[in-house]
PDB file of N, CA and C in Angstrom:
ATOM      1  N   UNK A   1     -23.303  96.861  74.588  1.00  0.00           N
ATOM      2  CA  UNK A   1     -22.503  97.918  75.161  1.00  0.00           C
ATOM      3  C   UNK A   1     -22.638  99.163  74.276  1.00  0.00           C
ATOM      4  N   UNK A   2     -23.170 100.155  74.826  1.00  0.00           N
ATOM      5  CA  UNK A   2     -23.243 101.656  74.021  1.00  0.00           C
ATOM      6  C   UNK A   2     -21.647 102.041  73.570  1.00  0.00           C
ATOM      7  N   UNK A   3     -22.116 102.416  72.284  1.00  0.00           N
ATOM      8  CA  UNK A   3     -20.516 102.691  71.428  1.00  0.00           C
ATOM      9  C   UNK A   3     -19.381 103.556  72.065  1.00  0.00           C
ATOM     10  N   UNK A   4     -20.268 104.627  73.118  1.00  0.00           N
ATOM     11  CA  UNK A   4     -19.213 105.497  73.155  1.00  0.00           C
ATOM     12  C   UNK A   4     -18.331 104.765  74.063  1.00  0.00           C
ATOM     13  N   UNK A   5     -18.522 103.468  74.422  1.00  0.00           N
ATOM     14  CA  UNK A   5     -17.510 102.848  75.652  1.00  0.00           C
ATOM     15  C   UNK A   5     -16.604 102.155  74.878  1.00  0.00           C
ATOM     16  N   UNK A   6     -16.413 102.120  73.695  1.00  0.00           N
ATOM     17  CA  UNK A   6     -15.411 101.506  72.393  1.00  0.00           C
ATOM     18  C   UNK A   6     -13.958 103.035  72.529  1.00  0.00           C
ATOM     19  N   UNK A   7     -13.089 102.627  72.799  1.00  0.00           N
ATOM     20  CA  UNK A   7     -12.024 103.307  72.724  1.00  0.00           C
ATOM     21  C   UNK A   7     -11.505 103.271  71.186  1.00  0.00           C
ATOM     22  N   UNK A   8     -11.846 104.662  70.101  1.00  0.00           N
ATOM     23  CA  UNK A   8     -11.474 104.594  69.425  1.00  0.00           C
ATOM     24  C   UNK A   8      -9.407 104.824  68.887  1.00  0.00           C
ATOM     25  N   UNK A   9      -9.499 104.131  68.557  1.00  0.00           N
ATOM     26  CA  UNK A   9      -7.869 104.366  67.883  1.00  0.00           C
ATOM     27  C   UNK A   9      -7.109 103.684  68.730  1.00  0.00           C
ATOM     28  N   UNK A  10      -7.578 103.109  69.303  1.00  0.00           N
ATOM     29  CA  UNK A  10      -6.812 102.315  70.324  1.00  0.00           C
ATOM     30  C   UNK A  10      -5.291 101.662  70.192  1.00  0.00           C
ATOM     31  N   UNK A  11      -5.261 101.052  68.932  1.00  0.00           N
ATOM     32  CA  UNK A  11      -3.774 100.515  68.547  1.00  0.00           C
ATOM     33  C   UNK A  11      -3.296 100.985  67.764  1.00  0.00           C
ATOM     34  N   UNK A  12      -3.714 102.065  67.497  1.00  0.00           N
ATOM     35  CA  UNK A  12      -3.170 103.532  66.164  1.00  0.00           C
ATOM     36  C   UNK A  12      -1.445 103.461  65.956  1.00  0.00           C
ATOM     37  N   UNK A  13      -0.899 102.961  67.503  1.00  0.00           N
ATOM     38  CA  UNK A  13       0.350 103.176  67.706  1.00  0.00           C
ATOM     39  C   UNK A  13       0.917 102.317  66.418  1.00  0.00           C
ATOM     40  N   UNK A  14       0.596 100.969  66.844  1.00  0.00           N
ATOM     41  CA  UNK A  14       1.180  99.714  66.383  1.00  0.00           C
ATOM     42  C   UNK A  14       0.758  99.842  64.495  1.00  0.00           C
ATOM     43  N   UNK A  15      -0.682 100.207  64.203  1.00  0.00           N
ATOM     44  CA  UNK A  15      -0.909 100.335  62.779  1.00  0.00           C
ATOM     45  C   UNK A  15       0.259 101.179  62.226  1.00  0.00           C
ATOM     46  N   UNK A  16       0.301 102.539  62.652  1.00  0.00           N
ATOM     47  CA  UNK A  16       0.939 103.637  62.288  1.00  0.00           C
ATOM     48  C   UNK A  16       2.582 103.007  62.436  1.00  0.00           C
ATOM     49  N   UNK A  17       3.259 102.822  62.933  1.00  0.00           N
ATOM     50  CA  UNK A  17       4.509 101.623  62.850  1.00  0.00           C
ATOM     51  C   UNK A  17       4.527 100.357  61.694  1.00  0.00           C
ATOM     52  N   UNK A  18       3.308  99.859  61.741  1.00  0.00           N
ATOM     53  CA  UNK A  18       3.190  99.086  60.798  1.00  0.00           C
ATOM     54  C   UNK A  18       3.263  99.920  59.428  1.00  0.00           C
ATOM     55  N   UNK A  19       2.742 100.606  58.884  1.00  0.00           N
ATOM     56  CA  UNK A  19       2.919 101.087  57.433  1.00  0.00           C
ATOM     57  C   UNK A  19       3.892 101.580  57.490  1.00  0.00           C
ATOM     58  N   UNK A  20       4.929 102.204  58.429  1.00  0.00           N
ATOM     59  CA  UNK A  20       6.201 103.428  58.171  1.00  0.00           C
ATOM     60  C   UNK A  20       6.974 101.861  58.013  1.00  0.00           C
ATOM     61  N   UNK A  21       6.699 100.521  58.534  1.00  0.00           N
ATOM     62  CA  UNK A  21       7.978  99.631  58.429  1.00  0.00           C
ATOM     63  C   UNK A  21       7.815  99.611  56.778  1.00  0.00           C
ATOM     64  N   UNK A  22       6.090  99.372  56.167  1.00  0.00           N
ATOM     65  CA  UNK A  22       6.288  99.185  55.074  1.00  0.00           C
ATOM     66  C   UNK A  22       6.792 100.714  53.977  1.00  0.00           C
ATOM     67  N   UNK A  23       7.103 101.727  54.898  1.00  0.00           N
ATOM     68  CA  UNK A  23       7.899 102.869  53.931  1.00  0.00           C
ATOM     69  C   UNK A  23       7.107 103.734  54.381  1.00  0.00           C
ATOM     70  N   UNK A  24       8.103 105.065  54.322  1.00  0.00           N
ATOM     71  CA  UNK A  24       8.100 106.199  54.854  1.00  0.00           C
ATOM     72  C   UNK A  24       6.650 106.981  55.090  1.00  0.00           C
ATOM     73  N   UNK A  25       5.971 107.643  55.416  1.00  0.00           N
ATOM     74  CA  UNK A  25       4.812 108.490  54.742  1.00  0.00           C
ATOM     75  C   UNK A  25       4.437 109.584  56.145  1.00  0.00           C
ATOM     76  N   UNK A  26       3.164 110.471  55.700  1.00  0.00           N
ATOM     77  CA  UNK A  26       3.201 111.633  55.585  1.00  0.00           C
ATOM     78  C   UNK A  26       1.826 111.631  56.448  1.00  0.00           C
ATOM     79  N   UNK A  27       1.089 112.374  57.589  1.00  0.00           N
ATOM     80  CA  UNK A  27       0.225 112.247  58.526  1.00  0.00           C
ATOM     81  C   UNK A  27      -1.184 112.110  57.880  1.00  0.00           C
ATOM     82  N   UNK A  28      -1.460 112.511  56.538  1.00  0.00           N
ATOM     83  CA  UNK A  28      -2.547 112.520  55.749  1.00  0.00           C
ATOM     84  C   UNK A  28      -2.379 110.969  55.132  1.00  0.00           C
ATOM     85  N   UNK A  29      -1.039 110.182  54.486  1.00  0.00           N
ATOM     86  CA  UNK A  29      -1.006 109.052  53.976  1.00  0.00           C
ATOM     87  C   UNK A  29      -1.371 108.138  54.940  1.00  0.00           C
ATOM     88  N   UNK A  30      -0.942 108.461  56.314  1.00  0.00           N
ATOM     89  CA  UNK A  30      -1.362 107.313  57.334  1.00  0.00           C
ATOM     90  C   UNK A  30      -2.564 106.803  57.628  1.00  0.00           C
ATOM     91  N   UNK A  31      -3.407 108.406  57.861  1.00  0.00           N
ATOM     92  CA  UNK A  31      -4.652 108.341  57.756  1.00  0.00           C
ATOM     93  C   UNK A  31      -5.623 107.946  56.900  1.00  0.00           C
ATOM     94  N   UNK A  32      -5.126 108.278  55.925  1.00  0.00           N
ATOM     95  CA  UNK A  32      -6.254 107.353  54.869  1.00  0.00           C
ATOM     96  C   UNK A  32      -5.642 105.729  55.033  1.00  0.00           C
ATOM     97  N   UNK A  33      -4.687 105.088  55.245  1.00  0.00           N
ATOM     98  CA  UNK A  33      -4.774 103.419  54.699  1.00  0.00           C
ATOM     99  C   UNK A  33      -5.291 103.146  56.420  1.00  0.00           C
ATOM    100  N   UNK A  34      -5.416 103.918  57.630  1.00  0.00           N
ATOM    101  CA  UNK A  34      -5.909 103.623  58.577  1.00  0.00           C
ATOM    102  C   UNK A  34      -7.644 103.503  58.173  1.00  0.00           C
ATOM    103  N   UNK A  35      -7.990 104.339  57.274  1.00  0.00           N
ATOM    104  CA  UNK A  35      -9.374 104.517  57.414  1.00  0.00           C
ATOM    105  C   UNK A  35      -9.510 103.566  56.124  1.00  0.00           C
ATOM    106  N   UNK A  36      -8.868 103.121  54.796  1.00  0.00           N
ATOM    107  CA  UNK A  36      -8.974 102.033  53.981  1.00  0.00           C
ATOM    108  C   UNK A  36      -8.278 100.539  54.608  1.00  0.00           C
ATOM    109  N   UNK A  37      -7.521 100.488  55.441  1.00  0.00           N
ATOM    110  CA  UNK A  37      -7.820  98.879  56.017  1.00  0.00           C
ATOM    111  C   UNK A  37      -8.095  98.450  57.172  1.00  0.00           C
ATOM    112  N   UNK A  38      -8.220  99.977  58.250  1.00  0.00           N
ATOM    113  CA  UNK A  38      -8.860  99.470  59.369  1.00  0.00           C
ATOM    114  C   UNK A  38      -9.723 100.375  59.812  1.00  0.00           C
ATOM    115  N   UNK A  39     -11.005 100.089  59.502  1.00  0.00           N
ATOM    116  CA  UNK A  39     -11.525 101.025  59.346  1.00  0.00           C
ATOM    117  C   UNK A  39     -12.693 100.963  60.312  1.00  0.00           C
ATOM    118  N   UNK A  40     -12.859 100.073  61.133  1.00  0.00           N
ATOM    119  CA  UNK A  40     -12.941  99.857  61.837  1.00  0.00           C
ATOM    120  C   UNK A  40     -12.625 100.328  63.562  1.00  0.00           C
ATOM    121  N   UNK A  41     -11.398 100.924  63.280  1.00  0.00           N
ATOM    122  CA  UNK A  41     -10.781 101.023  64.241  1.00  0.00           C
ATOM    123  C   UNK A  41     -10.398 102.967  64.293  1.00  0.00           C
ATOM    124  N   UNK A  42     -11.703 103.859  64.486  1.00  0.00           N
ATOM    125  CA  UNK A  42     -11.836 104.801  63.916  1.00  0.00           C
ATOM    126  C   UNK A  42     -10.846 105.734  64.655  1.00  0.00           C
ATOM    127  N   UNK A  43      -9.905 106.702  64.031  1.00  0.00           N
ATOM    128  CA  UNK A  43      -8.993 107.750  64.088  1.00  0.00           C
ATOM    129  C   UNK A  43      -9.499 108.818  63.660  1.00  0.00           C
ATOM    130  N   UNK A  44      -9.279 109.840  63.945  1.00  0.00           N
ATOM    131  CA  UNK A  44      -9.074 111.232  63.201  1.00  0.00           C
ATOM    132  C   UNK A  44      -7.993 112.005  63.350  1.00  0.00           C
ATOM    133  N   UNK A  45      -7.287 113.268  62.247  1.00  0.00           N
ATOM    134  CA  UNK A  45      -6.179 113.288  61.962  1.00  0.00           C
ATOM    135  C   UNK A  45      -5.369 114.184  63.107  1.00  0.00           C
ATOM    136  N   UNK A  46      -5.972 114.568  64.086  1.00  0.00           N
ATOM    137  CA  UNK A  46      -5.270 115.097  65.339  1.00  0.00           C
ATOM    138  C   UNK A  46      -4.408 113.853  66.028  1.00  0.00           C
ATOM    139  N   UNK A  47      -5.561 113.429  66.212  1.00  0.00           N
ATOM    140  CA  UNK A  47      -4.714 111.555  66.749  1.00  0.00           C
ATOM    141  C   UNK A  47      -3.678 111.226  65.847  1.00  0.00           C
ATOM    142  N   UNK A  48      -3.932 111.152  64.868  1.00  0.00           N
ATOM    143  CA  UNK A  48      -2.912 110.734  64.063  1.00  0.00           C
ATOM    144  C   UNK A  48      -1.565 111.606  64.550  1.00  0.00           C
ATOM    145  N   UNK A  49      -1.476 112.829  64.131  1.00  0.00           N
ATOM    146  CA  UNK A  49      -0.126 113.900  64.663  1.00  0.00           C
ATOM    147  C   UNK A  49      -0.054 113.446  66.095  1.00  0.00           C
ATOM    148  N   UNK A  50      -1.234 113.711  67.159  1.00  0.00           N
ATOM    149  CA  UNK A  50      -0.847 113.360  68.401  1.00  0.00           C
ATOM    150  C   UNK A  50       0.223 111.569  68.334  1.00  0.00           C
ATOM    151  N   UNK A  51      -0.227 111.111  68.024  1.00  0.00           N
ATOM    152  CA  UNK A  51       0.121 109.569  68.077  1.00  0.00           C
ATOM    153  C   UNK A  51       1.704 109.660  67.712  1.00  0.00           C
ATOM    154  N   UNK A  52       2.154 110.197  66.269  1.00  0.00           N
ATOM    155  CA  UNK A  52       3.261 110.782  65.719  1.00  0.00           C
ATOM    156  C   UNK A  52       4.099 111.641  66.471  1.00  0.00           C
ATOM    157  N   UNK A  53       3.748 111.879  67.199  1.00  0.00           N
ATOM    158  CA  UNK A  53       4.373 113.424  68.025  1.00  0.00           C
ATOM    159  C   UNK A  53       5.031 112.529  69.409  1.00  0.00           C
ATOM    160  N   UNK A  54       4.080 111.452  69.553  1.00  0.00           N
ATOM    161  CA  UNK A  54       4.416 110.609  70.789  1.00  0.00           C
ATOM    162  C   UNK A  54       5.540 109.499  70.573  1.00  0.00           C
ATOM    163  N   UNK A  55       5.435 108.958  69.270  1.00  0.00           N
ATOM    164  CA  UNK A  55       6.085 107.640  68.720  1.00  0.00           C
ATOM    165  C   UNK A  55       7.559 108.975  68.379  1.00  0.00           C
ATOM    166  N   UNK A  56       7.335 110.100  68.229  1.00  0.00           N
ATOM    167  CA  UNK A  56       8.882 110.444  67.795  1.00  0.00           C
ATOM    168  C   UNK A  56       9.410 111.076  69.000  1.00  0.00           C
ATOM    169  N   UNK A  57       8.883 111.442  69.921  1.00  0.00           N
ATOM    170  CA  UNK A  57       9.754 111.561  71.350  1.00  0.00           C
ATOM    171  C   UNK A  57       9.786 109.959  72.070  1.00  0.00           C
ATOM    172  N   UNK A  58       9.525 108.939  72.101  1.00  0.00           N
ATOM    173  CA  UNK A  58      10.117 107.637  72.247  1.00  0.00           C
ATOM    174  C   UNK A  58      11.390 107.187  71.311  1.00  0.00           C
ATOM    175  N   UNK A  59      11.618 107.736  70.453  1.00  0.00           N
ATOM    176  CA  UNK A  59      12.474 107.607  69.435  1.00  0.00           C
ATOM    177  C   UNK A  59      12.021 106.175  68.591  1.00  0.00           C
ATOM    178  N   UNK A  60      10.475 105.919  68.594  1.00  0.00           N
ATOM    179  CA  UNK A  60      10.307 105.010  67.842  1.00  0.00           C
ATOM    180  C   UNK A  60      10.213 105.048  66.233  1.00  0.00           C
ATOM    181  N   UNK A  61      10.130 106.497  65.784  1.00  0.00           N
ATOM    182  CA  UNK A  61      10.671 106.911  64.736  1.00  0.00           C
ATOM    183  C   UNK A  61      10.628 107.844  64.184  1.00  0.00           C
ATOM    184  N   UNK A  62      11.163 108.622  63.056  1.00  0.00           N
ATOM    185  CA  UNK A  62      11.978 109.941  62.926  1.00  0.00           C
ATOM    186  C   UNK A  62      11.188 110.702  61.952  1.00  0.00           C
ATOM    187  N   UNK A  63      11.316 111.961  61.957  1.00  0.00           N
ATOM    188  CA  UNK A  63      10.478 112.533  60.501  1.00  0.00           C
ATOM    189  C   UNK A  63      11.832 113.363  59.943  1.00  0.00           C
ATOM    190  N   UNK A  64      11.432 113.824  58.822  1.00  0.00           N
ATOM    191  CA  UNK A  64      12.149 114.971  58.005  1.00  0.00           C
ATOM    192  C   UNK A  64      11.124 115.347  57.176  1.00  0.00           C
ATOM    193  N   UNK A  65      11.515 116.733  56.590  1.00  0.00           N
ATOM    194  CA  UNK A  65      10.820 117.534  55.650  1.00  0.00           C
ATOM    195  C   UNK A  65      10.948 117.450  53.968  1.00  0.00           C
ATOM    196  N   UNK A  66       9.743 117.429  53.523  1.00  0.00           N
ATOM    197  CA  UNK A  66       9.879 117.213  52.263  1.00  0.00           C
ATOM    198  C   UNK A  66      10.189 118.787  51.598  1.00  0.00           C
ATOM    199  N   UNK A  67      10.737 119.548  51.015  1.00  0.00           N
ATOM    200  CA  UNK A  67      10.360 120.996  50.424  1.00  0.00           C
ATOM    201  C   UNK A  67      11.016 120.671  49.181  1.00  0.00           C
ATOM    202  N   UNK A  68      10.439 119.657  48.492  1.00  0.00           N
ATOM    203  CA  UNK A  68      10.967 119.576  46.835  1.00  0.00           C
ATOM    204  C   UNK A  68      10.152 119.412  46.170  1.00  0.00           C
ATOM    205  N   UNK A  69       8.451 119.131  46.394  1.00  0.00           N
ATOM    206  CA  UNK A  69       7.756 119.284  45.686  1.00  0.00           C
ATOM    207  C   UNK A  69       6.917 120.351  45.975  1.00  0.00           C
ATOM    208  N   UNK A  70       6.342 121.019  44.968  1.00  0.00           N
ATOM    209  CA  UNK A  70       5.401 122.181  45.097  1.00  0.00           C
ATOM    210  C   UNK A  70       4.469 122.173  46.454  1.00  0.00           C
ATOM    211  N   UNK A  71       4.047 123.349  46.372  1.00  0.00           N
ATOM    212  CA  UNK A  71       2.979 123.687  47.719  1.00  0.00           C
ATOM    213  C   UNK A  71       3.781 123.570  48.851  1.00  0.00           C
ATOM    214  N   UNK A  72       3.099 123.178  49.783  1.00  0.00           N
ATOM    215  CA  UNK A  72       3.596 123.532  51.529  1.00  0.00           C
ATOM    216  C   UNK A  72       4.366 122.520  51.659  1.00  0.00           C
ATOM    217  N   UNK A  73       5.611 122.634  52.225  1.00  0.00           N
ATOM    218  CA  UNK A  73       6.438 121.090  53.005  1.00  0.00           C
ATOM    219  C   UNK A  73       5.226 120.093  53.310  1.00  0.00           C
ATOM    220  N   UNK A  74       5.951 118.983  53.828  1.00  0.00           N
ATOM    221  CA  UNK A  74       5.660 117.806  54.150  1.00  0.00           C
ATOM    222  C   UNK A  74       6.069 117.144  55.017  1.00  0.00           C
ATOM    223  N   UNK A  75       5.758 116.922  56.329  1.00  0.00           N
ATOM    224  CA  UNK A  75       6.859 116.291  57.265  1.00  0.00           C
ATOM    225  C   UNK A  75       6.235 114.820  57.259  1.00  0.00           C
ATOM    226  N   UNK A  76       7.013 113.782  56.890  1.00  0.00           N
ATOM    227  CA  UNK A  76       7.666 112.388  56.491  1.00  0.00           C
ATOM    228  C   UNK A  76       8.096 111.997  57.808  1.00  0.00           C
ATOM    229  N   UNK A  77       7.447 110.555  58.014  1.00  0.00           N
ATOM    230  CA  UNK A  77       7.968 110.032  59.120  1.00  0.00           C
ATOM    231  C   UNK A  77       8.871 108.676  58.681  1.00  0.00           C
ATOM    232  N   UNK A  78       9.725 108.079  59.418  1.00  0.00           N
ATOM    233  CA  UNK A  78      10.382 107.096  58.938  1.00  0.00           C
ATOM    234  C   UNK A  78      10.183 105.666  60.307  1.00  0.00           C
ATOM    235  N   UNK A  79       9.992 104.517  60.418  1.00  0.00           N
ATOM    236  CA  UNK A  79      10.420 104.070  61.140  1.00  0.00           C
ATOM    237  C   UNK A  79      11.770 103.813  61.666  1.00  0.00           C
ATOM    238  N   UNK A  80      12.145 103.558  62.984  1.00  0.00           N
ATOM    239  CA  UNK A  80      13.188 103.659  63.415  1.00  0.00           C
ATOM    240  C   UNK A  80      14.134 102.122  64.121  1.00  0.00           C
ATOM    241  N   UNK A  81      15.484 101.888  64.313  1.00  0.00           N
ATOM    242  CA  UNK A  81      15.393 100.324  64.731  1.00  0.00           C
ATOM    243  C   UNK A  81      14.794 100.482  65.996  1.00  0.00           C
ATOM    244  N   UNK A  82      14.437 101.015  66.398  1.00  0.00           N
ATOM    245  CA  UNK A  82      14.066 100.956  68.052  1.00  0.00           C
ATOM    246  C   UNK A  82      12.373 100.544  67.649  1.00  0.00           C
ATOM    247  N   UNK A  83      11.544 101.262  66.858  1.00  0.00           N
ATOM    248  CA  UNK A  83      10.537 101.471  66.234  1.00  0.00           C
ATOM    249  C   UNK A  83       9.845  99.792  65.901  1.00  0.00           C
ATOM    250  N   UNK A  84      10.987  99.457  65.376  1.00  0.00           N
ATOM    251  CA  UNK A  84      11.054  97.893  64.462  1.00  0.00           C
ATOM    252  C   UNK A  84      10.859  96.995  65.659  1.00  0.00           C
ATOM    253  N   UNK A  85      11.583  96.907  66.964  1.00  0.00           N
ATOM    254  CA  UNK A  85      11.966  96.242  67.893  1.00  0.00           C
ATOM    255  C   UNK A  85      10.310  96.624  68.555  1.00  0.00           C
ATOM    256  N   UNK A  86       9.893  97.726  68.743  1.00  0.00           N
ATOM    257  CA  UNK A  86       8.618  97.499  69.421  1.00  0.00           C
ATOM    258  C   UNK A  86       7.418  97.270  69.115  1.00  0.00           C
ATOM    259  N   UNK A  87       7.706  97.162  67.248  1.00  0.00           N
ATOM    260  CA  UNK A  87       6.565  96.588  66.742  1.00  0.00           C
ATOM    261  C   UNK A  87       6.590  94.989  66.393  1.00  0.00           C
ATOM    262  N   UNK A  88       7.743  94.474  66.771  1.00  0.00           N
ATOM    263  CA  UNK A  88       7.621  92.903  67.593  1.00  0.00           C
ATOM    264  C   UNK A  88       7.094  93.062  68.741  1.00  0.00           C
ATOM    265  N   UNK A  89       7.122  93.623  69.391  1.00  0.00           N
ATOM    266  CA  UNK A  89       5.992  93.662  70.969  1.00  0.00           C
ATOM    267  C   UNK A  89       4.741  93.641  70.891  1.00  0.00           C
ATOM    268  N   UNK A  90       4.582  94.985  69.913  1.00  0.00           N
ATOM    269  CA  UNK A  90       3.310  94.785  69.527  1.00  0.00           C
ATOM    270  C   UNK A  90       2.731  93.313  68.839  1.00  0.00           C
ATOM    271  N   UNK A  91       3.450  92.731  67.884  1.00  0.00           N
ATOM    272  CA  UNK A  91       2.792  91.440  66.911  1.00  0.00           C
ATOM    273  C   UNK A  91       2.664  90.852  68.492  1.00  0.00           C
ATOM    274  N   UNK A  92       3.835  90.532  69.552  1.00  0.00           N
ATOM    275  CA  UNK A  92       3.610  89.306  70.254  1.00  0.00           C
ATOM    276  C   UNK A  92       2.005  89.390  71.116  1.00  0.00           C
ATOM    277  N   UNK A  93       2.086  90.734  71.575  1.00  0.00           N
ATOM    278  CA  UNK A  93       1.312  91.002  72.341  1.00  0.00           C
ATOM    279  C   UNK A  93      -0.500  90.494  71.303  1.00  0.00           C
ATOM    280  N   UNK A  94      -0.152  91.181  70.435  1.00  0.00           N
ATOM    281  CA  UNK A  94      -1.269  90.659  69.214  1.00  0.00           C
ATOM    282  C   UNK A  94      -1.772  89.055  69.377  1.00  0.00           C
ATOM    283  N   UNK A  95      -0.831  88.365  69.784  1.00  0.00           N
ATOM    284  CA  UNK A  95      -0.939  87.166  69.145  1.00  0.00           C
ATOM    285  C   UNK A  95      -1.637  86.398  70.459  1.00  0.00           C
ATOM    286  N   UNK A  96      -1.245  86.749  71.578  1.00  0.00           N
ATOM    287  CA  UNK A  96      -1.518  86.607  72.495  1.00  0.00           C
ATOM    288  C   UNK A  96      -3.087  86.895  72.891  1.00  0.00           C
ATOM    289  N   UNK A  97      -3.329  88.247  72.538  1.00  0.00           N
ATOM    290  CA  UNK A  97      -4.615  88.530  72.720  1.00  0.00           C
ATOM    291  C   UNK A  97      -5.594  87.975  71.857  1.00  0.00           C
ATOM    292  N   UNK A  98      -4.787  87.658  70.698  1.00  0.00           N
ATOM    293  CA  UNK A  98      -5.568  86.729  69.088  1.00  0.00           C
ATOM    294  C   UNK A  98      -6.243  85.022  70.279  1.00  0.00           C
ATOM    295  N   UNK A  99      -5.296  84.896  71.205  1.00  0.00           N
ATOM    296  CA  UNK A  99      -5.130  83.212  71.519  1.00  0.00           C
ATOM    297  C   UNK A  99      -6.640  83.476  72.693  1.00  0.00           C
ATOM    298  N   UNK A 100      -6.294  85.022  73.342  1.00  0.00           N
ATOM    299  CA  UNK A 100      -7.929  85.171  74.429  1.00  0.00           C
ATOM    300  C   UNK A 100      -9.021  85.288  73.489  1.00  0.00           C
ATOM    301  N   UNK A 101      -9.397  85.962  72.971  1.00  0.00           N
ATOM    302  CA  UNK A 101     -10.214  86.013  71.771  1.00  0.00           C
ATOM    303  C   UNK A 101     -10.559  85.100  71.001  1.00  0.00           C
ATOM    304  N   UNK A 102      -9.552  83.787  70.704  1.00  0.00           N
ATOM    305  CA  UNK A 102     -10.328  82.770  69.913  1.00  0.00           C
ATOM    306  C   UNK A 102     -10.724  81.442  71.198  1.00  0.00           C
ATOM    307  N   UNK A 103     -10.026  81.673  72.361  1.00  0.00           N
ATOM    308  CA  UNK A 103     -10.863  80.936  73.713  1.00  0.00           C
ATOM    309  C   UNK A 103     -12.614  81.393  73.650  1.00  0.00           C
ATOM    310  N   UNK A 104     -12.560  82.445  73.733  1.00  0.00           N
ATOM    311  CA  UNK A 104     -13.875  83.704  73.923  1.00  0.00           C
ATOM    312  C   UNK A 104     -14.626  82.746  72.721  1.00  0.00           C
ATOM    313  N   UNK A 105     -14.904  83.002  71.421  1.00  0.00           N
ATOM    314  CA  UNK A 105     -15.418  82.499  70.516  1.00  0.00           C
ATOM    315  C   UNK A 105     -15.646  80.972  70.257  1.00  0.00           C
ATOM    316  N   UNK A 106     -14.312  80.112  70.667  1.00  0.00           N
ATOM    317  CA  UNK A 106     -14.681  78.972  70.919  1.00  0.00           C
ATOM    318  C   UNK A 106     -15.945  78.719  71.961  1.00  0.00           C
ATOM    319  N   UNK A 107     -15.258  79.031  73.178  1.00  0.00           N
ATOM    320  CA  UNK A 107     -16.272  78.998  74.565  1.00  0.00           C
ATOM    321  C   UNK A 107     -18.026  79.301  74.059  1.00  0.00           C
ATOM    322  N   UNK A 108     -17.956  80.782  73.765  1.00  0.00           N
ATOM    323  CA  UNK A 108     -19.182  81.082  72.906  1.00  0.00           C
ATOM    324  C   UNK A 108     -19.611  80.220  72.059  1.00  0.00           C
ATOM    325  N   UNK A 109     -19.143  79.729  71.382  1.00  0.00           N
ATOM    326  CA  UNK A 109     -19.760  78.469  70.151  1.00  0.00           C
ATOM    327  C   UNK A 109     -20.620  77.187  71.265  1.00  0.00           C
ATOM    328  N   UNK A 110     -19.704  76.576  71.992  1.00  0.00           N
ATOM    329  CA  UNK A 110     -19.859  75.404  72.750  1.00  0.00           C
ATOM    330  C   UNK A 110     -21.760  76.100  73.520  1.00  0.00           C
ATOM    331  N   UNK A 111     -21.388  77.064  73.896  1.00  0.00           N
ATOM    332  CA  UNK A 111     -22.876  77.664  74.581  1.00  0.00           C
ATOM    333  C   UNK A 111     -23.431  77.621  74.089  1.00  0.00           C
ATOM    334  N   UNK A 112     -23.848  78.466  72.765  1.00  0.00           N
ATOM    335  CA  UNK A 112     -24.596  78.040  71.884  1.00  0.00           C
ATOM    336  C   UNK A 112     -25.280  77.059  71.277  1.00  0.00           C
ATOM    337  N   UNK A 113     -24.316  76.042  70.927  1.00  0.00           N
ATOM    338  CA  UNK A 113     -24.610  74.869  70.868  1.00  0.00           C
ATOM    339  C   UNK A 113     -25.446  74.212  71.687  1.00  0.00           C
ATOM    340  N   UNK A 114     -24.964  73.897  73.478  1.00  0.00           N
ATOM    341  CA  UNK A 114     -25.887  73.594  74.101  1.00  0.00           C
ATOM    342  C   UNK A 114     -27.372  74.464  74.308  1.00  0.00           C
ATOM    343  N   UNK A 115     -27.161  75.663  74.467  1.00  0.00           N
ATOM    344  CA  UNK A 115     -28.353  76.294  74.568  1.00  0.00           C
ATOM    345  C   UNK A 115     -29.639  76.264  73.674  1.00  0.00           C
ATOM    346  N   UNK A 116     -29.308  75.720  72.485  1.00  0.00           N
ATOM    347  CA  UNK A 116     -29.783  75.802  70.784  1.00  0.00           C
ATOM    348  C   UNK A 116     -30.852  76.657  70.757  1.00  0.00           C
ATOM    349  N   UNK A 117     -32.001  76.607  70.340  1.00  0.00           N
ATOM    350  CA  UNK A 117     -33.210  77.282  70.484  1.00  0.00           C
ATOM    351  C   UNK A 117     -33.418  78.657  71.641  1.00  0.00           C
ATOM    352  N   UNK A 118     -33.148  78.671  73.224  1.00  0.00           N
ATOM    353  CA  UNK A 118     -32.976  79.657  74.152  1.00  0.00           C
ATOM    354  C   UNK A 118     -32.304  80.823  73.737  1.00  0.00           C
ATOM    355  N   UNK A 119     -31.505  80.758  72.248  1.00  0.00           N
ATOM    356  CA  UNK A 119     -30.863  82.087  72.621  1.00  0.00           C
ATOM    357  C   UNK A 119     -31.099  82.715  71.584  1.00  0.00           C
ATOM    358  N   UNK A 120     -31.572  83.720  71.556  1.00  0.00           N
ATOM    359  CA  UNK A 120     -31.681  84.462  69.825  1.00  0.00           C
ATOM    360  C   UNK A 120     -30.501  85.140  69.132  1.00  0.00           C
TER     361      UNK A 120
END
């Protein structure tokens, strides 16, 4: 399948929820541990604000401004309980799709197997 049919950032939502549960941060902090642990799963930092801009009119969670350290503010996002509650949706939904995906790979193995030699 040609790459450009890969929907990048696809679960940006659920990552980006995931690190604010593990503490607060800032549209540049998101982006880099998106691009150091999933990196894979390629973003760039418009998406990122877009994504942010979307998760805080759901009220899935909140920002405020930093203006106590030098240079330009900082707008800080926080997760929210509503935030928390839909990133259990997200894990379930995860887990679920984890259970199609390891059918897929099983199934695939068994073919293989029979096919042995036929398939490169």
């Amino acid at each position: 399948m040609p790459r450009e049919k890969f929907k990048h950032g696809r679960h940006a939502p659920a990552f980006i929820m995931l690190f604010l549960a593990q503490e607060p941060a800032y549209g540049l902090t998101l982006l880099n541990k998106m691009e150091k642990y999933i990196p894979y799963n390629k973003i760039d930092s418009a998406a990122i604000y877009r994504t942010l801009q979307n998760l805080e009119q759901e009220k899935l969670v909140e920002s405020y401004w930093d203006t106590a350290e030098p240079g330009p503010a900082k707008k800080w996002y926080k997760i929210t309980v509503s935030g928390l509650n839909k990133l259990t949706e997200y894990k379930n939904d995860i887990e679920m799709r984890m259970k199609g995906f390891q059918f897929f790979l099983n199934s695939y193995e068994e073919i293989i197997k029979k096919q042995g030699d036929d398939i490169e």
